[in-house]
Every structure is written in C-alpha cells, then in structure tokens.
N, C-alpha and C. Protein backbone atom coordinates (compact mmCIF):
# COMPACT_ATOMS: atom_id res chain seq x y z
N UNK A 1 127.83 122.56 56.57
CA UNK A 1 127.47 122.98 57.90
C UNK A 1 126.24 122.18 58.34
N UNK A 2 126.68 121.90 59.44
CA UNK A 2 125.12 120.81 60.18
C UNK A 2 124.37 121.43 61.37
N UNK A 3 123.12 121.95 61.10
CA UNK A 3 122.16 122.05 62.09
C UNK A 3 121.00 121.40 62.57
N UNK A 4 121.77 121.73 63.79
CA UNK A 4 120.76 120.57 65.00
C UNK A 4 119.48 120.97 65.43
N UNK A 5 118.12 120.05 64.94
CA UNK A 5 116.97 120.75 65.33
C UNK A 5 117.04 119.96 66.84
N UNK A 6 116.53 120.95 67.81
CA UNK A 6 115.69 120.55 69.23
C UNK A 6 114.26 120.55 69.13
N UNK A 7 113.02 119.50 69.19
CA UNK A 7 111.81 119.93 68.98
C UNK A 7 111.67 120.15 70.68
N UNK A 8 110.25 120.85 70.80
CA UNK A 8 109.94 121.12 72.42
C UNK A 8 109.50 119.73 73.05
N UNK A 9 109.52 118.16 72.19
CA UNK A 9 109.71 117.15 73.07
C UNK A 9 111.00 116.99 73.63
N UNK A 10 111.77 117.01 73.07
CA UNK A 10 113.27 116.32 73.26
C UNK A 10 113.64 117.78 74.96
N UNK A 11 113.40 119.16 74.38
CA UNK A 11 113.90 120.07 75.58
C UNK A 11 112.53 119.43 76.78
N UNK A 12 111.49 119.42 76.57
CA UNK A 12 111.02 118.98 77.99
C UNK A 12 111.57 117.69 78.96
N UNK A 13 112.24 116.88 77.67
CA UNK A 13 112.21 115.74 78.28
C UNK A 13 113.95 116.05 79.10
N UNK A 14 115.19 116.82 78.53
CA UNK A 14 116.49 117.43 78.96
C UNK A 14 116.23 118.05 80.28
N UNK A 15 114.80 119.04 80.55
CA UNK A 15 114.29 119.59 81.41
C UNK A 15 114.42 118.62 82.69
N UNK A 16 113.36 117.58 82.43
CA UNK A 16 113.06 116.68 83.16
C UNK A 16 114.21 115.41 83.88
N UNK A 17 114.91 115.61 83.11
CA UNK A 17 115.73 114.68 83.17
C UNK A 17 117.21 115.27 84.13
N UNK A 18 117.00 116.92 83.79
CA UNK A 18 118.09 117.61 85.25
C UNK A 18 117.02 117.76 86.39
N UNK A 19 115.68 117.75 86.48
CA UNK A 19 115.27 118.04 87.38
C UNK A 19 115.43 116.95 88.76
N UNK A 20 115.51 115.63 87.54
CA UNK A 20 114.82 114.38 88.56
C UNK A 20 116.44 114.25 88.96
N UNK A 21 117.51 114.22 88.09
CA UNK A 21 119.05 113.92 88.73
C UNK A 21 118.92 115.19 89.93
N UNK A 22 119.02 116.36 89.86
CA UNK A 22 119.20 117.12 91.28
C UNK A 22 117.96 116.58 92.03
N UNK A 23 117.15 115.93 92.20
CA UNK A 23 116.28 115.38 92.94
C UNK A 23 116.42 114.52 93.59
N UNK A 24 117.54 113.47 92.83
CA UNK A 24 117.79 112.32 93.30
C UNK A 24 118.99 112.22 94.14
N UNK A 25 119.94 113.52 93.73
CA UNK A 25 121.12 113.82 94.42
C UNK A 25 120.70 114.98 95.64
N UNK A 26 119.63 115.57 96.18
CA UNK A 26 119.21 116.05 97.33
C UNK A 26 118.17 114.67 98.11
N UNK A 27 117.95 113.99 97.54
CA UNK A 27 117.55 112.75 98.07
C UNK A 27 118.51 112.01 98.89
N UNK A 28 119.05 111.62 98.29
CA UNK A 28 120.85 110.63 98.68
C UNK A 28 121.23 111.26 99.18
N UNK A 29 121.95 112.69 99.26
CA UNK A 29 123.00 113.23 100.36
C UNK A 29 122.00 113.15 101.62
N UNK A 30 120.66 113.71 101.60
CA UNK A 30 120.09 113.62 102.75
C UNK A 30 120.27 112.51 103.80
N UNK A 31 120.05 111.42 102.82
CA UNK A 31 120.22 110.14 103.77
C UNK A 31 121.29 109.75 104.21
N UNK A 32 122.01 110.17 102.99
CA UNK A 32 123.84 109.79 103.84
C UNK A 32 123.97 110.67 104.81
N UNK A 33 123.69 111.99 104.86
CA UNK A 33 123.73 113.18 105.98
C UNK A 33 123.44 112.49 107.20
N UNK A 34 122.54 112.11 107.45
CA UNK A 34 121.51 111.57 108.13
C UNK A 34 122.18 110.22 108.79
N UNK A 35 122.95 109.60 107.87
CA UNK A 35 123.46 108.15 108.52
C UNK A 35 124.60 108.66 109.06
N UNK A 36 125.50 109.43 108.60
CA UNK A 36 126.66 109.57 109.10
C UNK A 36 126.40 110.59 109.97
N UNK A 37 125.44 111.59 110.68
CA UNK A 37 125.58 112.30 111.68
C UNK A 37 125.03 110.74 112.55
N UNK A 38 124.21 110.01 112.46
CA UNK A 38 123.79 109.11 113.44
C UNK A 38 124.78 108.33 113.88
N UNK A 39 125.83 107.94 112.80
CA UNK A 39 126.81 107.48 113.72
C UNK A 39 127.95 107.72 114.58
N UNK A 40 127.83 109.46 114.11
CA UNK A 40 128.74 110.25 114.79
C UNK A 40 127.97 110.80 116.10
N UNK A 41 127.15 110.27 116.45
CA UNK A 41 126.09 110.62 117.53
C UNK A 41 125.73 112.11 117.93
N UNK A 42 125.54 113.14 116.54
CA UNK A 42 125.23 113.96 116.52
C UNK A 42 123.49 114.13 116.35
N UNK A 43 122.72 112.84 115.83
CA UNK A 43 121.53 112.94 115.33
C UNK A 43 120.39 111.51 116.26
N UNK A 44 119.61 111.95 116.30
CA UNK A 44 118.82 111.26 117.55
C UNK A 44 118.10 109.85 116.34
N UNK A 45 118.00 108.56 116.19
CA UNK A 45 117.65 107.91 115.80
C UNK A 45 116.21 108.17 115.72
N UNK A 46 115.50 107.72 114.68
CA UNK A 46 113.95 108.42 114.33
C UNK A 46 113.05 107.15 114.43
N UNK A 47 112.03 107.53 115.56
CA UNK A 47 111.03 105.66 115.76
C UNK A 47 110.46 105.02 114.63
N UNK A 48 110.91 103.74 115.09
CA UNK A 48 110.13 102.55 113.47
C UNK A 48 108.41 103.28 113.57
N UNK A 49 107.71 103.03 114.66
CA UNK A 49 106.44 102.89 114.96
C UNK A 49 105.93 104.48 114.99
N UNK A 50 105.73 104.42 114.29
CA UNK A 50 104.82 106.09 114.25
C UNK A 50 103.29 106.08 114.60
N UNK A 51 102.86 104.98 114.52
CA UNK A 51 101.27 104.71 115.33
C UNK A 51 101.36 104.19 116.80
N UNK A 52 101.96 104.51 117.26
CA UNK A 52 102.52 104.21 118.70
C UNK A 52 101.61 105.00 119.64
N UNK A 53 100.83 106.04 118.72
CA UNK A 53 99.93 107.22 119.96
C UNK A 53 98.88 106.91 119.78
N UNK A 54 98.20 106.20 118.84
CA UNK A 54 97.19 105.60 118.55
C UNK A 54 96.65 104.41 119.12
N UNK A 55 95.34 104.78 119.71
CA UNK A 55 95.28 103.68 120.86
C UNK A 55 94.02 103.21 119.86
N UNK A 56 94.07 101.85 120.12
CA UNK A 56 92.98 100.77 119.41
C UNK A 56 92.70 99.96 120.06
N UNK A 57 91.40 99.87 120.61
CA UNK A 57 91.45 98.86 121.19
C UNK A 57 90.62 97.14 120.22
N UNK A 58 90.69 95.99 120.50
CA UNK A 58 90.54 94.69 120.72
C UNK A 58 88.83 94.89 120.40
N UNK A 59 88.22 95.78 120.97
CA UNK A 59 86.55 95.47 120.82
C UNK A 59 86.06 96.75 119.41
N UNK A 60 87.12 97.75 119.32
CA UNK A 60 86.95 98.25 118.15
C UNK A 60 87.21 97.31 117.09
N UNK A 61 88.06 96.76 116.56
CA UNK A 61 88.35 96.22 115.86
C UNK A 61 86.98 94.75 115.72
N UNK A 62 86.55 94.55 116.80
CA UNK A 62 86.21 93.46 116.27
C UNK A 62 84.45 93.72 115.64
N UNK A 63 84.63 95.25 116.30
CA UNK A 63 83.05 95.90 116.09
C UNK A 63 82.94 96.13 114.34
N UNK A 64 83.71 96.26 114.34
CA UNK A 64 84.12 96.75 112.39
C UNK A 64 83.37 95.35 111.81
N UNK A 65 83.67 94.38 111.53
CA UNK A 65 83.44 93.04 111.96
C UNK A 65 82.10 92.57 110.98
C-alpha cells in the first residue's frame, strides 16, 4: 500500500494555482464579453485618453523646468 504525503508547501502552492486559473478565466471571459457585445453594438467603446480632463498648460510645464 502507498501513501501520499502532501506537505503544507505543495497544498499552498495547489491553492494558488486554482486561484490564479479562476482569475485568469474571469479575466478573459471579461474581455471577450466585452469584445463581442462591442461588436454586436450592444456596448459603448471605452476612450484611449483618460487625461483628456486634465488641462496643462505649456507655461506649467516649462515652470517645473
């Protein structure tokens, strides 16, 4: 008869290792979610520029300087 030791490295690391796969698979569907409602024109395209409200001006910048 053969018994299998588990030490508490090997289970943290089994732990870790379902955590990050369902992590990575709520990652991915998201984005596929996400592409395929956009092309079904259910989902509003999301802006490149997110500093777009941020006003800077030319004499700040050069005051840094």
């Amino acid at each position: 008869m053969h018994f299998l030791y588990f030490d508490p490295g090997l289970g943290a690391m089994i732990i870790q290792a379902i955590v990050a796969a369902v992590a990575g698979v709520v990652l991915f569907s998201k984005n596929l979610m996400y592409k395929i409602k956009l092309f079904l024109g259910l989902a509003k395209p999301m802006e490149d520029d997110v500093f777009d409200d941020i006003d800077v001006k030319d004499s700040d910048v050069d005051n840094t300087k």
